[in-house]
C-alpha atoms as a PDB file:
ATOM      1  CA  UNK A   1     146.469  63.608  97.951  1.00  0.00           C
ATOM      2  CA  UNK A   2     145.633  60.638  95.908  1.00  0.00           C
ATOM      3  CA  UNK A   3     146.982  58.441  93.492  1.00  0.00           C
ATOM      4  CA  UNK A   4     145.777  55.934  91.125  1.00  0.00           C
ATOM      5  CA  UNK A   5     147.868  53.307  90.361  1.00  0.00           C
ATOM      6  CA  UNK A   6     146.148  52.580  87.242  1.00  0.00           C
ATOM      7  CA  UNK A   7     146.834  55.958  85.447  1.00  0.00           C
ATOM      8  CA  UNK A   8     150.707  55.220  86.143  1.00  0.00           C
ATOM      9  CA  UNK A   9     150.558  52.016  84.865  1.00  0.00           C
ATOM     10  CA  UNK A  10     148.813  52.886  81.781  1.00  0.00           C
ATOM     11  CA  UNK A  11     152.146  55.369  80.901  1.00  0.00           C
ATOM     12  CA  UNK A  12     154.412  52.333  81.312  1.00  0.00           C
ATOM     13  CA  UNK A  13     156.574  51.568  79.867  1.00  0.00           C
ATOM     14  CA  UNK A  14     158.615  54.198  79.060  1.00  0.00           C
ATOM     15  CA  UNK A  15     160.938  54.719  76.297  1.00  0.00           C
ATOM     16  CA  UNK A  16     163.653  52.210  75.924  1.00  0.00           C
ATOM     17  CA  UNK A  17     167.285  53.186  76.829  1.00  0.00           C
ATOM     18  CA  UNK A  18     171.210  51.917  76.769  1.00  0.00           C
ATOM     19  CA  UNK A  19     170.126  50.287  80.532  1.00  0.00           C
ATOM     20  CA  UNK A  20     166.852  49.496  80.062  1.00  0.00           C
ATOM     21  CA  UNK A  21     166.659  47.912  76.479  1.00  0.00           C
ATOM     22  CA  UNK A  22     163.371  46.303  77.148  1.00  0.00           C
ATOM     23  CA  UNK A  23     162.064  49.691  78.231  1.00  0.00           C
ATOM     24  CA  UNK A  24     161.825  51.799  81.724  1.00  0.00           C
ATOM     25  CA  UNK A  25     158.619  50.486  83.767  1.00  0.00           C
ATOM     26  CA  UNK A  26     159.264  52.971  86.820  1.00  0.00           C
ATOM     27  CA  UNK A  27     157.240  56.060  86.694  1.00  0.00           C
ATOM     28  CA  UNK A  28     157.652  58.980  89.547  1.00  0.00           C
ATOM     29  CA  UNK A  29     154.041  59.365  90.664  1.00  0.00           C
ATOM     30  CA  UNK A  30     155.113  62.147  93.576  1.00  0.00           C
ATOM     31  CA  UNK A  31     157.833  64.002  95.232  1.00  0.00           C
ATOM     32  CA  UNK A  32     157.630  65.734  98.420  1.00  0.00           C
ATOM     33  CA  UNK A  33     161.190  66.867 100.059  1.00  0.00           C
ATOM     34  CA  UNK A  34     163.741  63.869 100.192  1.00  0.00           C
ATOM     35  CA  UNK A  35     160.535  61.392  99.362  1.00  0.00           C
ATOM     36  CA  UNK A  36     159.337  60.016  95.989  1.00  0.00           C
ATOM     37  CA  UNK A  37     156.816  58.018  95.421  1.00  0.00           C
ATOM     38  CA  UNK A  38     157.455  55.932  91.855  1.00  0.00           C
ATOM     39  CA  UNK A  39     155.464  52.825  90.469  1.00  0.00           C
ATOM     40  CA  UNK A  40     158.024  49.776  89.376  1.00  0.00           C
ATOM     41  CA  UNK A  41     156.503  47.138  87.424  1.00  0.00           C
ATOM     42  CA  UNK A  42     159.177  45.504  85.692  1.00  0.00           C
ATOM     43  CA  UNK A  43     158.773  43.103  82.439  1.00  0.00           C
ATOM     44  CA  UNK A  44     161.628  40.649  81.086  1.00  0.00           C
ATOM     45  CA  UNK A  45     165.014  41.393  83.340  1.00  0.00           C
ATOM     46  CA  UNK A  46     165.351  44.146  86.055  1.00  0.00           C
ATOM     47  CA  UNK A  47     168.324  46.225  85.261  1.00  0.00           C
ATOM     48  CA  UNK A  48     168.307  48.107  88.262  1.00  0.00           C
ATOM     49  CA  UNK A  49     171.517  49.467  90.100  1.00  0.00           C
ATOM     50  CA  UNK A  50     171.947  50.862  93.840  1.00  0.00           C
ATOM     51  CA  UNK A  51     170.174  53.657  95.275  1.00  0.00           C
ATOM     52  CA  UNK A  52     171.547  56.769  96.829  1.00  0.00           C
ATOM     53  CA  UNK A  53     168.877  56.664  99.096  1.00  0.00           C
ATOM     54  CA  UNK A  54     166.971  54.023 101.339  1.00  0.00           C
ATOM     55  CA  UNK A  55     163.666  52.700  99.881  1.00  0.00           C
ATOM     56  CA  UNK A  56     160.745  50.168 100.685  1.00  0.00           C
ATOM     57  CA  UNK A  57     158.764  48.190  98.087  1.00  0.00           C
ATOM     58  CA  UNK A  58     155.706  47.593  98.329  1.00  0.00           C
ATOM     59  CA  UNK A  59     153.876  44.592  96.809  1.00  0.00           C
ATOM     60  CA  UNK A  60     150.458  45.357  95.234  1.00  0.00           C
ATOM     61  CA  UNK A  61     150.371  42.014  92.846  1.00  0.00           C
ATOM     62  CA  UNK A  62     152.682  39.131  91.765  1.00  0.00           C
ATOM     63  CA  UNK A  63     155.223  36.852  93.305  1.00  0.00           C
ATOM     64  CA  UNK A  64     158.941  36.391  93.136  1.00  0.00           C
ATOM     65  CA  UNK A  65     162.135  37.128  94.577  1.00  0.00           C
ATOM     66  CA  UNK A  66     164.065  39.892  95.595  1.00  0.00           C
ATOM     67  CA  UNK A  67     167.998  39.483  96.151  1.00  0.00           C
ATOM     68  CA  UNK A  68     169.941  42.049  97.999  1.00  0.00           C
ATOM     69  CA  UNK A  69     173.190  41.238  98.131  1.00  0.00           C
ATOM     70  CA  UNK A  70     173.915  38.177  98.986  1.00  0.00           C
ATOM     71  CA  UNK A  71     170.775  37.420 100.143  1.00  0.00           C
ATOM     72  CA  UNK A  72     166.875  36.194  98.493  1.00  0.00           C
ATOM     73  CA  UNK A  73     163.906  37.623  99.864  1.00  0.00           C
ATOM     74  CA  UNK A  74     160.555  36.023  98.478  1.00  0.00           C
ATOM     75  CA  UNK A  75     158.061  37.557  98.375  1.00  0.00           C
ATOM     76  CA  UNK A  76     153.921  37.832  97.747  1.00  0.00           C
ATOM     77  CA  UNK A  77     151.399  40.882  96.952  1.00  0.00           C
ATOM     78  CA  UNK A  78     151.053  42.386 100.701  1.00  0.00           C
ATOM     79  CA  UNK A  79     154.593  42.442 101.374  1.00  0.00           C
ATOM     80  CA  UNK A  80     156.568  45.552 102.053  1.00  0.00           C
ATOM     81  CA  UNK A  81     160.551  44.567 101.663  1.00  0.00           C
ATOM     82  CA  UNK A  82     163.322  47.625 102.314  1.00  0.00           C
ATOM     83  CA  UNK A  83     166.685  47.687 100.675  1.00  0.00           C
ATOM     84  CA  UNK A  84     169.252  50.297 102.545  1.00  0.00           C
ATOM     85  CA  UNK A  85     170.956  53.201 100.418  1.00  0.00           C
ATOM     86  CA  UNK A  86     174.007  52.017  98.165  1.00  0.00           C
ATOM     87  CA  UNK A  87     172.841  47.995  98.279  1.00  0.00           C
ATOM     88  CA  UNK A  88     173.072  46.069  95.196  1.00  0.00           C
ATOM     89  CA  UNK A  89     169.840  44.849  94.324  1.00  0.00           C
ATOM     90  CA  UNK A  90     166.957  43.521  92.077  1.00  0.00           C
ATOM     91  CA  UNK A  91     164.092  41.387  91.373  1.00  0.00           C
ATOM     92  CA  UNK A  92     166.004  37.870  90.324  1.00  0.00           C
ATOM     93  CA  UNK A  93     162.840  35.856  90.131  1.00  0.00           C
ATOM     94  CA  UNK A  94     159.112  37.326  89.461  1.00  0.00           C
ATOM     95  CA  UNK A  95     155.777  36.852  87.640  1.00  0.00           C
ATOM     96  CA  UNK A  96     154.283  38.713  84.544  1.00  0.00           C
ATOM     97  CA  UNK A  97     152.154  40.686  86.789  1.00  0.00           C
ATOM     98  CA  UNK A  98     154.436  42.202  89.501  1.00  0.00           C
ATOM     99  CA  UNK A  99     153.627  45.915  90.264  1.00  0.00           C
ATOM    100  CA  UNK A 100     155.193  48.027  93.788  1.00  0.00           C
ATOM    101  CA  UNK A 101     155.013  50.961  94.903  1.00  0.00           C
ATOM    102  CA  UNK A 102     158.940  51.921  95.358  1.00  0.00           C
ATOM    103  CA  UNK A 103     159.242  54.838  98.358  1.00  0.00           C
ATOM    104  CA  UNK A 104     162.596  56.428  98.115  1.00  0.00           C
ATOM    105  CA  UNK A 105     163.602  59.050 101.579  1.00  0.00           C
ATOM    106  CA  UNK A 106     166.128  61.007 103.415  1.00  0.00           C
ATOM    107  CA  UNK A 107     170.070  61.718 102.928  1.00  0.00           C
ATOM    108  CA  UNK A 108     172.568  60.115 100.383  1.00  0.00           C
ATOM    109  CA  UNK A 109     173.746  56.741 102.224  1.00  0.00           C
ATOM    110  CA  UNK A 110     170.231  56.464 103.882  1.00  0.00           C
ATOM    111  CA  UNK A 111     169.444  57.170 107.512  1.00  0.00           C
ATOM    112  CA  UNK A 112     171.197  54.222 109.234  1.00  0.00           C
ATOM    113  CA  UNK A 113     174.763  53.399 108.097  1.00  0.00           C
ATOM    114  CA  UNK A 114     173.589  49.535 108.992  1.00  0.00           C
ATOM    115  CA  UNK A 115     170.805  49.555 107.313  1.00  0.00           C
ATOM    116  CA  UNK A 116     169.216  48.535 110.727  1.00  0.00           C
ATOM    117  CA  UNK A 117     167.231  51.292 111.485  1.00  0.00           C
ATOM    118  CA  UNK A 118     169.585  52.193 114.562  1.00  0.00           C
END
């Protein structure tokens, strides 16, 4: 299968809502078993909250700043960053242009209770 990044991003954003007041700018593109596959582009603030699951970002353009938890990860198009299941995170400093892919897999509370990979 295939997708085209372009055809998500041209459906974004999506509606605005109570947590996302500037509107939603993450778009499911696939699902397959415990995996998804969504585009996040956010604009203005990200408003995320923890995920049940673990995930992995990657970077297809801009530049910023991911914090998880208590710590910053910068970051530049090319980079792949993963955030374990029930970790507080979001993007706390990034450019106009910043577009991932966001994979989401496996159980509630992710696959390593670490976050490791162990």
């Amino acid at each position: 299968m295939k997708f085209e990044l372009t055809e998500y991003l041209s459906k974004l954003p999506l509606a605005a809502t109570k947590v996302w007041p500037e509107g939603v700018w993450d778009l499911e593109a696939f699902a397959h078993g415990s995996m998804s596959l969504i585009v996040f582009a956010p604009r203005g603030t990200d408003y995320q909250t923890t995920h049940k699951q673990d995930e992995i970002y990657i970077v297809h353009r801009g530049t910023g700043v991911l914090q998880v938890a208590d710590e910053r990860f910068p970051f530049v198009a090319g980079d792949a960053l993963f955030v374990p299941a029930n970790v507080s995170h979001r993007f706390v400093e990034f450019s106009d242009d910043l577009v991932t892919w966001a994979i989401f897999w496996g159980p509630e509370g992710g696959e390593s209770p670490h976050g490791d990979g162990k």
